[in-house]
N, C-alpha and C. Protein backbone atom coordinates (compact mmCIF):
# COMPACT_ATOMS: atom_id res chain seq x y z
N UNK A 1 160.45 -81.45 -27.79
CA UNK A 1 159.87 -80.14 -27.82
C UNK A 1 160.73 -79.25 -28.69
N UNK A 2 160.48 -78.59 -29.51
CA UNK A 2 160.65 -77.54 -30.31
C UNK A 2 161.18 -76.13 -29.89
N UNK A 3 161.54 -75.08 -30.39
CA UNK A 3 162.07 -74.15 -29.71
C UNK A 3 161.14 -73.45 -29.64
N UNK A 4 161.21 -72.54 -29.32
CA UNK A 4 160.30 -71.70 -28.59
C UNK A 4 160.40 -70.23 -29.52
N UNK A 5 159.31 -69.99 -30.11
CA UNK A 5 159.03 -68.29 -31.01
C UNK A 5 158.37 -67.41 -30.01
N UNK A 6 159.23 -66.58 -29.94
CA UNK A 6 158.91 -65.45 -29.10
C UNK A 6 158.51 -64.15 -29.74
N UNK A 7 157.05 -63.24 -30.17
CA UNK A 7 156.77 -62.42 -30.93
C UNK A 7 156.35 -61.32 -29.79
N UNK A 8 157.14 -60.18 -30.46
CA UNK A 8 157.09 -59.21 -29.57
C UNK A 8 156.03 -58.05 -30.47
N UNK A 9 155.15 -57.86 -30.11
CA UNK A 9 154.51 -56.59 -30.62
C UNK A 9 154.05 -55.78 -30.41
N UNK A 10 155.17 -54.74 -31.30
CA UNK A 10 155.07 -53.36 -30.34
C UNK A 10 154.27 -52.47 -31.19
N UNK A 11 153.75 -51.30 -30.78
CA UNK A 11 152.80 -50.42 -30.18
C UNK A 11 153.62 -49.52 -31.69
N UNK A 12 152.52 -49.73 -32.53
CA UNK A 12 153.52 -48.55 -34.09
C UNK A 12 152.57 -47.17 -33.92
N UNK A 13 153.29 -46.18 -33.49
CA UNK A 13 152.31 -44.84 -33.50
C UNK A 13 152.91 -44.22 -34.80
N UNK A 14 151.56 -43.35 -35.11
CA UNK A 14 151.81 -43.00 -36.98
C UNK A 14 151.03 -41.63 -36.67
N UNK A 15 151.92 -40.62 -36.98
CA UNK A 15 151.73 -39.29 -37.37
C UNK A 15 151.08 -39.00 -38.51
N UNK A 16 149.69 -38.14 -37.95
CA UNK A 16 148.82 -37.86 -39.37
C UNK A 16 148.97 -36.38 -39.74
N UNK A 17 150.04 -35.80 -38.70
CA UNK A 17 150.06 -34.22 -39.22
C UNK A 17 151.02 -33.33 -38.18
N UNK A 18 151.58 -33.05 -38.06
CA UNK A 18 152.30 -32.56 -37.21
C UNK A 18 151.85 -30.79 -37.50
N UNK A 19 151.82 -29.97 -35.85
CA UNK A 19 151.48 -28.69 -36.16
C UNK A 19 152.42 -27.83 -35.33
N UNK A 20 153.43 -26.87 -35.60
CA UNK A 20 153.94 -26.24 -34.91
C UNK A 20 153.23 -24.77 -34.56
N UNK A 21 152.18 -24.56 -34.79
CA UNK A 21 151.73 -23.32 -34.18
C UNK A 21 150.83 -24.33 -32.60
N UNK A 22 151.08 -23.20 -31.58
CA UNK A 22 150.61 -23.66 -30.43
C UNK A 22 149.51 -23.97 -30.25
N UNK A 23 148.69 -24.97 -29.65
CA UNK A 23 147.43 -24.93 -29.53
C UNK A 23 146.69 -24.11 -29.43
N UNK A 24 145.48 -23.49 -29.62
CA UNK A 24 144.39 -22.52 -29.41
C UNK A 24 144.85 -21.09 -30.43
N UNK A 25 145.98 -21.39 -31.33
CA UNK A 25 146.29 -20.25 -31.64
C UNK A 25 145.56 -19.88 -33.27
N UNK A 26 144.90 -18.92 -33.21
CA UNK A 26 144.59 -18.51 -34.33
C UNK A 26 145.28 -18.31 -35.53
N UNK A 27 144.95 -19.14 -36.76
CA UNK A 27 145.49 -18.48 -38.04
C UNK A 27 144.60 -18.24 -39.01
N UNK A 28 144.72 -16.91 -39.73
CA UNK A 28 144.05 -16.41 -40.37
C UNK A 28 144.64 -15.96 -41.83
N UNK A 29 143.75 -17.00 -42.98
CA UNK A 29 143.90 -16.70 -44.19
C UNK A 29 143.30 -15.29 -45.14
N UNK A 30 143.69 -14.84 -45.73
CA UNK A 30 142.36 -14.22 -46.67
C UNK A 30 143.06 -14.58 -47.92
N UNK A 31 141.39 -13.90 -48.91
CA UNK A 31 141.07 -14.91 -49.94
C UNK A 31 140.44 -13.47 -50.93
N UNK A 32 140.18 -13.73 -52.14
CA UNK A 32 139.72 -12.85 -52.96
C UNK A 32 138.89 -13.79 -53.88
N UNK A 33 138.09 -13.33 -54.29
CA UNK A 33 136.99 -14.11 -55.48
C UNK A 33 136.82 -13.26 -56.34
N UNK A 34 137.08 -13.53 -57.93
CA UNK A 34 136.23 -12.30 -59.00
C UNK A 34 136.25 -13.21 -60.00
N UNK A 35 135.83 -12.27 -61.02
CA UNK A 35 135.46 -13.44 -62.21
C UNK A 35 133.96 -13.66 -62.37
N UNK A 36 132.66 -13.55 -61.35
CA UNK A 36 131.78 -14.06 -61.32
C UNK A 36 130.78 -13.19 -62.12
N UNK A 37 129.40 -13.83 -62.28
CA UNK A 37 128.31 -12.41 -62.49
C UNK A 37 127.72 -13.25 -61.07
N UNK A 38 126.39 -11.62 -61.33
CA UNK A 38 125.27 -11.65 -59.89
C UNK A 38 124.27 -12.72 -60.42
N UNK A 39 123.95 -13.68 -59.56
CA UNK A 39 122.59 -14.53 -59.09
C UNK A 39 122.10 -13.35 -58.59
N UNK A 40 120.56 -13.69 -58.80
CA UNK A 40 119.53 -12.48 -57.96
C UNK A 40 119.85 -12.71 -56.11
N UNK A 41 120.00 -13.87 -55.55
CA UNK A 41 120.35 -14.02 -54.31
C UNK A 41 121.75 -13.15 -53.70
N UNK A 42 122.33 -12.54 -54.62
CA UNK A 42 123.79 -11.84 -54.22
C UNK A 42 122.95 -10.13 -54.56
N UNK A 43 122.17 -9.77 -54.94
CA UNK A 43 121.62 -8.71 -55.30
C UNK A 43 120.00 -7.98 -54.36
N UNK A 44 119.98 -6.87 -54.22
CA UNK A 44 118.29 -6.65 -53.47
C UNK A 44 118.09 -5.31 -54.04
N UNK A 45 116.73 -5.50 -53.50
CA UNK A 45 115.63 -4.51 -53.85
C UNK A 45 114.74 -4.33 -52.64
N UNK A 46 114.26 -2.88 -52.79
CA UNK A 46 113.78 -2.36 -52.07
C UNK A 46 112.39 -2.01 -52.64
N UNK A 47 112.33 -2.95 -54.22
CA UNK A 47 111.12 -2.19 -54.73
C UNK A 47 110.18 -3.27 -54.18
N UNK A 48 108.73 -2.89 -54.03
CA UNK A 48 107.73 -3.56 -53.25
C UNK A 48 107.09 -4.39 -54.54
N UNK A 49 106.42 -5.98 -53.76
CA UNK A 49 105.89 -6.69 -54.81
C UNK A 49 106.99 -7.71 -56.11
N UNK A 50 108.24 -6.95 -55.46
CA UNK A 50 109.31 -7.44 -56.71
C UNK A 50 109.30 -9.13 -56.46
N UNK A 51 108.96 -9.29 -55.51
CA UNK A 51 109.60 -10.91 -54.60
C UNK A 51 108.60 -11.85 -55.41
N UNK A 52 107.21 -11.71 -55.43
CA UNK A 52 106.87 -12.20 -56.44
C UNK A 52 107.13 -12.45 -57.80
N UNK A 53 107.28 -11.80 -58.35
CA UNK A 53 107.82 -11.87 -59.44
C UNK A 53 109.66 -12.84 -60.36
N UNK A 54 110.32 -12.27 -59.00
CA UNK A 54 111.80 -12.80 -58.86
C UNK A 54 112.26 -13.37 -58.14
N UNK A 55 111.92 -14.70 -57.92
CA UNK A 55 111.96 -15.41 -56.89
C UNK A 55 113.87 -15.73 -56.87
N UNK A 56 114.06 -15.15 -55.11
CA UNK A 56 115.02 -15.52 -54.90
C UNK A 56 116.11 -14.32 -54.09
N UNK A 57 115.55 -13.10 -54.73
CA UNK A 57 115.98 -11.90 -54.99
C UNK A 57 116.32 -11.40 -53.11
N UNK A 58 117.05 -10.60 -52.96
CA UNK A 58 117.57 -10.49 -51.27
C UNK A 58 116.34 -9.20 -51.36
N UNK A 59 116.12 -9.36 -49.73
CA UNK A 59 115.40 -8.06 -49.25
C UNK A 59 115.70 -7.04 -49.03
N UNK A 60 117.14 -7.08 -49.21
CA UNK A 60 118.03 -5.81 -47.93
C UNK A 60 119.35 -5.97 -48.32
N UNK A 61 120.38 -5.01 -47.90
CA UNK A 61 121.35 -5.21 -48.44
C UNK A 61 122.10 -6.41 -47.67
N UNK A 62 121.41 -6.28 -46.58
CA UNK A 62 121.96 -6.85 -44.87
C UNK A 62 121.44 -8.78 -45.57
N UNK A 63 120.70 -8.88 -46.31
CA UNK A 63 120.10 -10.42 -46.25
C UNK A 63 120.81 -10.81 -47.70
N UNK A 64 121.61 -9.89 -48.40
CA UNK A 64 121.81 -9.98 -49.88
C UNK A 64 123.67 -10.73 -48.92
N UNK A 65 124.31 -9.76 -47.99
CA UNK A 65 125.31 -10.19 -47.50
C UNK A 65 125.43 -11.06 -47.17
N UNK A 66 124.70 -12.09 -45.86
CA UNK A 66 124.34 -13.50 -45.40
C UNK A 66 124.29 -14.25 -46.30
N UNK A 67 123.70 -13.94 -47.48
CA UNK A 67 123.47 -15.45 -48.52
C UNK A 67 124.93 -15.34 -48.73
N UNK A 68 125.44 -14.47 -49.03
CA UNK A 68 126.93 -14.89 -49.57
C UNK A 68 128.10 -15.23 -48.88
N UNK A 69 127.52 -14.79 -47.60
CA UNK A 69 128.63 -15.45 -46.50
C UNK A 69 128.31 -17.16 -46.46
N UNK A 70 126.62 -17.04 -46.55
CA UNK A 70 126.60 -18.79 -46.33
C UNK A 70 126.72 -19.46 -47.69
N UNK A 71 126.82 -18.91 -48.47
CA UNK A 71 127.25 -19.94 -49.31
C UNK A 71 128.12 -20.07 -49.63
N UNK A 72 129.23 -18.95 -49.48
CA UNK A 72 131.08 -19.52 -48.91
C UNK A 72 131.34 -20.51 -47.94
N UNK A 73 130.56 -19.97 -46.56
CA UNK A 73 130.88 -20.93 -45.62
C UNK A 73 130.32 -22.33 -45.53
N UNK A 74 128.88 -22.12 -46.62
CA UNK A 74 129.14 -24.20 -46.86
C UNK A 74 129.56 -24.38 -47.65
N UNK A 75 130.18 -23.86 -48.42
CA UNK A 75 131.46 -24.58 -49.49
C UNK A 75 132.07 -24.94 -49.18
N UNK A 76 133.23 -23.99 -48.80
CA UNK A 76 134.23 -23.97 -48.12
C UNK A 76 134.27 -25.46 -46.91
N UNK A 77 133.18 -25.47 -46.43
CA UNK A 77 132.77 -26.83 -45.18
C UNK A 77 132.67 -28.13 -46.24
N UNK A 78 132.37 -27.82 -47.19
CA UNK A 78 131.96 -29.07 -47.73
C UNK A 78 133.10 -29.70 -48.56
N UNK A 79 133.93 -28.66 -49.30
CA UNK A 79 135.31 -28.98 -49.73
C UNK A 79 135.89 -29.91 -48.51
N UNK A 80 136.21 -29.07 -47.29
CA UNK A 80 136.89 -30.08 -45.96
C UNK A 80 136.16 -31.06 -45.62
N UNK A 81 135.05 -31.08 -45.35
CA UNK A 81 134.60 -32.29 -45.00
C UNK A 81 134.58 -33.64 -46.16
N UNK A 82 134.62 -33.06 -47.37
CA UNK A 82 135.24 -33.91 -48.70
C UNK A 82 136.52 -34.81 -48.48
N UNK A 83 137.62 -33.28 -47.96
CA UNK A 83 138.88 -34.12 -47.96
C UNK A 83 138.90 -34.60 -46.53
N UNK A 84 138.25 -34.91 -45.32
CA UNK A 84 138.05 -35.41 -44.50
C UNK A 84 137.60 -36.72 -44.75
N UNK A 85 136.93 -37.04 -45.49
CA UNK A 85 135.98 -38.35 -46.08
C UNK A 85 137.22 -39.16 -46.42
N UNK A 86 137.89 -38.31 -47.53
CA UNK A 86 138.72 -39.03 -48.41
C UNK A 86 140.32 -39.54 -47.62
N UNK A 87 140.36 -38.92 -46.75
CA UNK A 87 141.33 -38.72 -45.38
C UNK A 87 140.96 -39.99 -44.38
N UNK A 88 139.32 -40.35 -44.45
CA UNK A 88 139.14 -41.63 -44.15
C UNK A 88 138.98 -41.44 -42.57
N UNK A 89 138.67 -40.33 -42.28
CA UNK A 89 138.24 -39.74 -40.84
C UNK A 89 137.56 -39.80 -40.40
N UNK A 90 136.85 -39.89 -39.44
CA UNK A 90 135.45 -40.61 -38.87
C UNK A 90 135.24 -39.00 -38.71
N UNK A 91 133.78 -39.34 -38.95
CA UNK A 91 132.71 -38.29 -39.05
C UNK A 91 132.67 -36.92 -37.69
N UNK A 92 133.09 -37.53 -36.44
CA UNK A 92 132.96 -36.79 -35.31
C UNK A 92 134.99 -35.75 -34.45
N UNK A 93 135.58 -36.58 -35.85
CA UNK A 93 136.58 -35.79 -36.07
C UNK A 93 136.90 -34.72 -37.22
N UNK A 94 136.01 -34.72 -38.06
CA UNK A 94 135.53 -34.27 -39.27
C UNK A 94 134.87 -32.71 -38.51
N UNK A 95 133.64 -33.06 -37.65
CA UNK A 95 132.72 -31.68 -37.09
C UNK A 95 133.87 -31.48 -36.19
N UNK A 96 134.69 -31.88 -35.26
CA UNK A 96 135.59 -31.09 -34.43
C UNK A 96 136.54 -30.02 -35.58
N UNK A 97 137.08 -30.62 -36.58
CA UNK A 97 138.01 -30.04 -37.56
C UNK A 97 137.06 -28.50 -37.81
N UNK A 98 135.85 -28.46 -38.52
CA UNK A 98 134.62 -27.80 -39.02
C UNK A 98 134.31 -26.36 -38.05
N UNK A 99 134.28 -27.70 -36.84
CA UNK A 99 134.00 -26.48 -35.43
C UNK A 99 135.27 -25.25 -34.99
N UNK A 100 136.61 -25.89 -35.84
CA UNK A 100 137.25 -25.32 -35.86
C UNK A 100 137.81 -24.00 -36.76
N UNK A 101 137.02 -23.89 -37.22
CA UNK A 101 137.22 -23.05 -38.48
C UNK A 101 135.86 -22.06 -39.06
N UNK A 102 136.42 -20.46 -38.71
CA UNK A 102 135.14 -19.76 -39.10
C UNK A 102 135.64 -19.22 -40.44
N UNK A 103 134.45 -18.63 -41.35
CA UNK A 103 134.42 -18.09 -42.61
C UNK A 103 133.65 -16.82 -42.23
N UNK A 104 134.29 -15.47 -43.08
CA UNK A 104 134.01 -14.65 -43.10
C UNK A 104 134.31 -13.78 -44.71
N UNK A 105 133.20 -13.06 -44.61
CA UNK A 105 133.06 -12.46 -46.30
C UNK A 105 133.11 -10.83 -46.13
N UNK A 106 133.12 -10.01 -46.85
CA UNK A 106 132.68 -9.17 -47.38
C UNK A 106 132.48 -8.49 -48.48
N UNK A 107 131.50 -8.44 -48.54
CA UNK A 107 130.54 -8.14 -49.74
C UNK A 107 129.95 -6.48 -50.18
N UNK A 108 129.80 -6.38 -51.14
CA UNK A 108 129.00 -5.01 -51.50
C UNK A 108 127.96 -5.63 -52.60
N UNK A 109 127.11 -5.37 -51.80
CA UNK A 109 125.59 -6.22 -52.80
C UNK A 109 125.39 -4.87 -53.95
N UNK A 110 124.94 -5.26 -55.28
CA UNK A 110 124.36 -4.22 -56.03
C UNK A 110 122.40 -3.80 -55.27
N UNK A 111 122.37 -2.73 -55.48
CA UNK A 111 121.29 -2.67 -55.41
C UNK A 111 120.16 -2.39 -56.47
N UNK A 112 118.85 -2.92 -56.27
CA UNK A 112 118.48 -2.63 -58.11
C UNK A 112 117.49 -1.66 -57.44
N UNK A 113 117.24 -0.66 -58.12
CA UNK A 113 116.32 -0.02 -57.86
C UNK A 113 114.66 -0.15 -59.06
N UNK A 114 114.86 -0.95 -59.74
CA UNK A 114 113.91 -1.48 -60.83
C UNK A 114 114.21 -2.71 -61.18
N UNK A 115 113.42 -4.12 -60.89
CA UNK A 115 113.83 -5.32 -60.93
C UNK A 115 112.36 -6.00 -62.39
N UNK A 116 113.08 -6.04 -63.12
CA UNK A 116 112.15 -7.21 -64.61
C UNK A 116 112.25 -8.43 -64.16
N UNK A 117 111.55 -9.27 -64.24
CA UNK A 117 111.97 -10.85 -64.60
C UNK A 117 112.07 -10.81 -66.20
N UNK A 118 112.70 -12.11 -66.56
CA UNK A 118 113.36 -12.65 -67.48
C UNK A 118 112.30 -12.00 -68.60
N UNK A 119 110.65 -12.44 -68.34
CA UNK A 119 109.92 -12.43 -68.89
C UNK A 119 109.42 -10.95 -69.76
N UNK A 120 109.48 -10.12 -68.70
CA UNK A 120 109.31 -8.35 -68.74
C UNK A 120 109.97 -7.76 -69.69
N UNK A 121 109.56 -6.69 -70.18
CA UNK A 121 110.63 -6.27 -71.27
C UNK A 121 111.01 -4.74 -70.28
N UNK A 122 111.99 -4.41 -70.49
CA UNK A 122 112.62 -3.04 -69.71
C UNK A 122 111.83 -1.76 -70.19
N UNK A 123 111.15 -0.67 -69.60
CA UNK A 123 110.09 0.11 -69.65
C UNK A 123 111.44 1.00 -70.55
N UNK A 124 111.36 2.17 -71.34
CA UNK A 124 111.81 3.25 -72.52
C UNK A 124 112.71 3.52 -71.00
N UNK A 125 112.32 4.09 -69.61
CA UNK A 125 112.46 4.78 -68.93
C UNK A 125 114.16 4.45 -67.99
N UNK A 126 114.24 3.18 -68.20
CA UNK A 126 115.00 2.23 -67.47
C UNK A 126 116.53 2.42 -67.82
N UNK A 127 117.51 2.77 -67.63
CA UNK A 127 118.19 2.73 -67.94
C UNK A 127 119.49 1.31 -67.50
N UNK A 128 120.20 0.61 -68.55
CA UNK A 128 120.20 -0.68 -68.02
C UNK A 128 122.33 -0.28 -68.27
N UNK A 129 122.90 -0.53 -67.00
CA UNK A 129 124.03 -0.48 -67.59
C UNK A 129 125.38 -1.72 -66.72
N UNK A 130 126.28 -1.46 -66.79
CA UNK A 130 127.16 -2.75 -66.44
C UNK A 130 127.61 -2.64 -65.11
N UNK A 131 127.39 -3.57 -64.42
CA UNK A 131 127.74 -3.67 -63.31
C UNK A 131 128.89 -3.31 -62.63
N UNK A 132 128.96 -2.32 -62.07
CA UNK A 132 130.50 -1.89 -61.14
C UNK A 132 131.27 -3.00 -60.69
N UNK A 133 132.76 -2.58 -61.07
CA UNK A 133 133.13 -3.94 -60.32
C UNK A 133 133.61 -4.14 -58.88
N UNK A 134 133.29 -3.21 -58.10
CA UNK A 134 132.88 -3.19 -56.65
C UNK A 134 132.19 -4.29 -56.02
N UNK A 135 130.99 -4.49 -56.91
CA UNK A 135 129.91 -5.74 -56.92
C UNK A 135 130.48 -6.74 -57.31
N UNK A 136 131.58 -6.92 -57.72
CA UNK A 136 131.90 -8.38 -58.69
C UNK A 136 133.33 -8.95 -57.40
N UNK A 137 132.83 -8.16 -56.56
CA UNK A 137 134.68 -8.83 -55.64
C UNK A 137 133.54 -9.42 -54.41
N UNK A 138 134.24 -10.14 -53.92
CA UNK A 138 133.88 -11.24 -52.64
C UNK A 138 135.65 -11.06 -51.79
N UNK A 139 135.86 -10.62 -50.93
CA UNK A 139 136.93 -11.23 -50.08
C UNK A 139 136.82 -11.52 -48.66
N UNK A 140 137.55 -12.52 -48.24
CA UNK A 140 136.98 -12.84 -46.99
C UNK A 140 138.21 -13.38 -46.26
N UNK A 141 137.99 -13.96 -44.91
CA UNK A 141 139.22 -14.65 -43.98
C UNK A 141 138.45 -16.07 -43.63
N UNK A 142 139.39 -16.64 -43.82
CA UNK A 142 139.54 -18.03 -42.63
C UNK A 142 140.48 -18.52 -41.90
N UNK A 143 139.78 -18.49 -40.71
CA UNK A 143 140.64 -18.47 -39.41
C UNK A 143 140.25 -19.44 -38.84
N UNK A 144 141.29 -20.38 -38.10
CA UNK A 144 141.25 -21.66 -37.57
C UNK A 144 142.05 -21.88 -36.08
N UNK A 145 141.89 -22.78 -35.39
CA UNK A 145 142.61 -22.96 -34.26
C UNK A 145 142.77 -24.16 -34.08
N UNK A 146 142.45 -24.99 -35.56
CA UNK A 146 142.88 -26.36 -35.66
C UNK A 146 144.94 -26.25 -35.64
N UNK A 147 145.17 -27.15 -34.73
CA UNK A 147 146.58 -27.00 -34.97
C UNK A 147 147.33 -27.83 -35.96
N UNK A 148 146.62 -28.70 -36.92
CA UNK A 148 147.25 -29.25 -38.44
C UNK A 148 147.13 -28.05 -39.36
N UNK A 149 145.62 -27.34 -39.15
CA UNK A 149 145.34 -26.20 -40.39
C UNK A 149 146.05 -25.05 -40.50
N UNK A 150 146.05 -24.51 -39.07
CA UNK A 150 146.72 -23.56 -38.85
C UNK A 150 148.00 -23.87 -39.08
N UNK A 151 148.56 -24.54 -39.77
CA UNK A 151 149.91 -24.90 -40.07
C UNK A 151 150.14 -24.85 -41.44
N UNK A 152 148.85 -24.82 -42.17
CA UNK A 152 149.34 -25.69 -43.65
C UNK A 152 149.77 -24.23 -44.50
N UNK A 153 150.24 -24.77 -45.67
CA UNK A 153 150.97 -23.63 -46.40
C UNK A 153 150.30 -22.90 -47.27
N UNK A 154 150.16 -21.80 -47.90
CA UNK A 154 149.41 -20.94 -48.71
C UNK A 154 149.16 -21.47 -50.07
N UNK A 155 150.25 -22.56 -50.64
CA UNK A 155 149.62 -23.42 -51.49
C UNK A 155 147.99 -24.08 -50.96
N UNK A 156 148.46 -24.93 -49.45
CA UNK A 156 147.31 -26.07 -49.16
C UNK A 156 145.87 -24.87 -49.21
N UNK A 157 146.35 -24.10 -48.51
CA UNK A 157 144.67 -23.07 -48.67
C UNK A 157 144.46 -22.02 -49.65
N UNK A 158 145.34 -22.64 -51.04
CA UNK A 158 144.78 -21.71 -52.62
C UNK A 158 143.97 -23.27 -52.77
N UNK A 159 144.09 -24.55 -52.67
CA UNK A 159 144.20 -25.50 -53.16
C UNK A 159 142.42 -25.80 -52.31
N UNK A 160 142.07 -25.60 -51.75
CA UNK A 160 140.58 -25.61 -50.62
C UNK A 160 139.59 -24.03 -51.19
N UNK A 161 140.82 -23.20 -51.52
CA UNK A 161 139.40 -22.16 -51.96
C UNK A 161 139.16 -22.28 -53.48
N UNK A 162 140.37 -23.36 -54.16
CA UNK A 162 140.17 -23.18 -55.55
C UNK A 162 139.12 -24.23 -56.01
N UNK A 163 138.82 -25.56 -55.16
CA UNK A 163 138.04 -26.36 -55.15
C UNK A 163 136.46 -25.21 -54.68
N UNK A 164 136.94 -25.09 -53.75
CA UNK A 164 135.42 -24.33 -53.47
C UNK A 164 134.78 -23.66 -54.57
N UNK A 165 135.74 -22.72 -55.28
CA UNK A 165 135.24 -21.84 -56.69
C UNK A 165 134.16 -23.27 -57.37
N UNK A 166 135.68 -24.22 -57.57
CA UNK A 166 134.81 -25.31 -58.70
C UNK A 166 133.16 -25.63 -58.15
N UNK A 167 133.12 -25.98 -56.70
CA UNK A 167 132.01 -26.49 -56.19
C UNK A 167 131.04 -25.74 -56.62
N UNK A 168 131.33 -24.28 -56.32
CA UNK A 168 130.37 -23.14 -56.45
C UNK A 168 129.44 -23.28 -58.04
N UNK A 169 130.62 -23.37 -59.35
CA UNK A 169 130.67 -23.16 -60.74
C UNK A 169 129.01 -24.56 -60.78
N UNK A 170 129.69 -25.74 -59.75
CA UNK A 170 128.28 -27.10 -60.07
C UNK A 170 127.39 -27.16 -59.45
N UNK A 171 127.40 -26.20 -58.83
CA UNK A 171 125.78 -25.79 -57.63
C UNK A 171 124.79 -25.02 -57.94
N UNK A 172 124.37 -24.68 -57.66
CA UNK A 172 122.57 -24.25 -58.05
C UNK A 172 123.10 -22.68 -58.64
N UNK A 173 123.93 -22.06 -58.31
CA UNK A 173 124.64 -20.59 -59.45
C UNK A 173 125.67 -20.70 -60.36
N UNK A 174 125.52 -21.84 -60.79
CA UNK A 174 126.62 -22.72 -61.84
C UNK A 174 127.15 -21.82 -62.57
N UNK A 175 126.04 -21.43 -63.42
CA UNK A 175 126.62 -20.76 -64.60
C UNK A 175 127.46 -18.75 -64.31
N UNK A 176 126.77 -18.51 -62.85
CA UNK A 176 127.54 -17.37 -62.47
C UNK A 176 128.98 -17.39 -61.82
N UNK A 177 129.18 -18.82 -61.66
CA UNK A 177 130.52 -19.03 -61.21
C UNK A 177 131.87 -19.84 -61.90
N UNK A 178 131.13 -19.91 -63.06
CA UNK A 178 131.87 -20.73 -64.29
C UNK A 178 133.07 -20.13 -64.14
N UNK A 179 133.42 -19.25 -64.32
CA UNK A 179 134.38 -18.21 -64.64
C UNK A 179 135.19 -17.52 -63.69
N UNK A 180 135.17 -17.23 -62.21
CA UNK A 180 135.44 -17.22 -61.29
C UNK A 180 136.40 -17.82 -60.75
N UNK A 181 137.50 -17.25 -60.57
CA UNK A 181 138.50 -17.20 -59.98
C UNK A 181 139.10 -17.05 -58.57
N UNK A 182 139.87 -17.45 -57.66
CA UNK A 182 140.13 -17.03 -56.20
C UNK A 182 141.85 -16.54 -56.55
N UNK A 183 142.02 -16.14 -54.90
CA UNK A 183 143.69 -16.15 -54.75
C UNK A 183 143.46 -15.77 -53.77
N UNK A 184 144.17 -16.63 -53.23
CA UNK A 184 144.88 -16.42 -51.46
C UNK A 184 146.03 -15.29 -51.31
N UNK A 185 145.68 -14.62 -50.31
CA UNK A 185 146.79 -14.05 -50.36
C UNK A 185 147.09 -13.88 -49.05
C-alpha cells in the first residue's frame, strides 16, 4: 500500500468591494451637464394644436421636467447595469444595486411661446433669438445607500456620469448631446 495524500480544501473567500460608510447610510453626489442644445422633448408650449405638428414637444413645463429627469435616470441605470454585466453579476444583484440608487435633476425648460416645424417658415412677426443659458444647464444628485457606491471616489462617479453624457450623444437626441459635457462636483 502506498502512502496516503491527504487534500485539504479550504473555503477561499474573495472580496468584491469593501465599504466603509455604514450600512443604510446615504451618499449623495451632484453633477452638472452643459454643452448641449434643446430636443423639442426638453422644451413646451402652451400654444394649442402645436402637438400635431411637432411631434414630441412637452405640454407643460412640469412634463418638459420628467422627460429629463427620465432620461438621466435611465442612463445613468443603464451605464450601471452595463458595468454590472461586465462585473459579471447576476441580474438580481444588478436590480438590488439599481434599487439602490435614486436620480434627481433640475431643470429650467425653455418655453416657446410660437412653435414652426422644420417645415414652416417663421411669420415677419416672430422674433427668433438664442437660447438663455439658464436652459442649457441640467444639474442633479445621486444618492445611494449601496454600501460599495456610497464609498467610491469622485473620480469613480465623474467616470459613470461621463459615460452617461456618451450614452446620451448615441441615443435617439444624439446630435443634441454630441457636445455635452458633465462634472461632478
Amino acid at each position: 500500500m502506498g502512502p496516503t495524500m491527504v487534500f485539504l480544501l479550504a473555503t477561499i473567500r474573495t472580496v468584491f468591494g469593501c465599504g466603509v460608510t455604514p450600512a443604510g447610510q446615504v451618499r449623495t453626489v451632484t453633477f452638472t451637464v452643459t454643452g448641449f442644445t434643446l430636443p423639442v422633448a426638453m422644451v413646451y408650449t402652451e400654444e394649442p394644436n402645436v402637438f400635431a405638428r411637432v411631434s414630441g414637444i412637452a405640454t407643460s413645463e412640469a412634463a418638459a421636467k420628467a422627460s429629463v429627469e427620465r432620461l438621466v435616470m435611465q442612463t445613468v441605470f443603464d451605464v450601471l447595469e452595463s458595468q454590472g454585466r461586465n462585473a459579471l453579476l447576476p441580474d438580481a444583484v444588478i436590480a438590488t444595486i439599481l434599487g439602490q440608487l435614486s436620480v434627481k435633476t433640475s431643470y429650467k425648460p425653455l418655453k416657446c411661446h410660437m412653435v414652426t416645424s422644420p417645415e414652416e417658415t417663421h411669420p415677419a412677426t416672430v422674433t427668433v433669438a438664442s437660447v438663455p443659458s439658464d436652459h442649457l444647464t441640467i444639474s442633479g444628485t445621486l444618492s445611494t445607500t449601496n454600501i460599495i457606491m456610497a464609498n467610491w471616489s469622485k473620480a469613480m462617479w465623474q467616470s459613470v456620469v461621463n459615460r452617461a453624457i456618451r450614452m446620451l450623444a448615441w441615443g435617439p437626441f444624439g446630435s443634441h448631446f454630441f457636445s455635452a459635457f458633465a462634472t461632478v462636483n
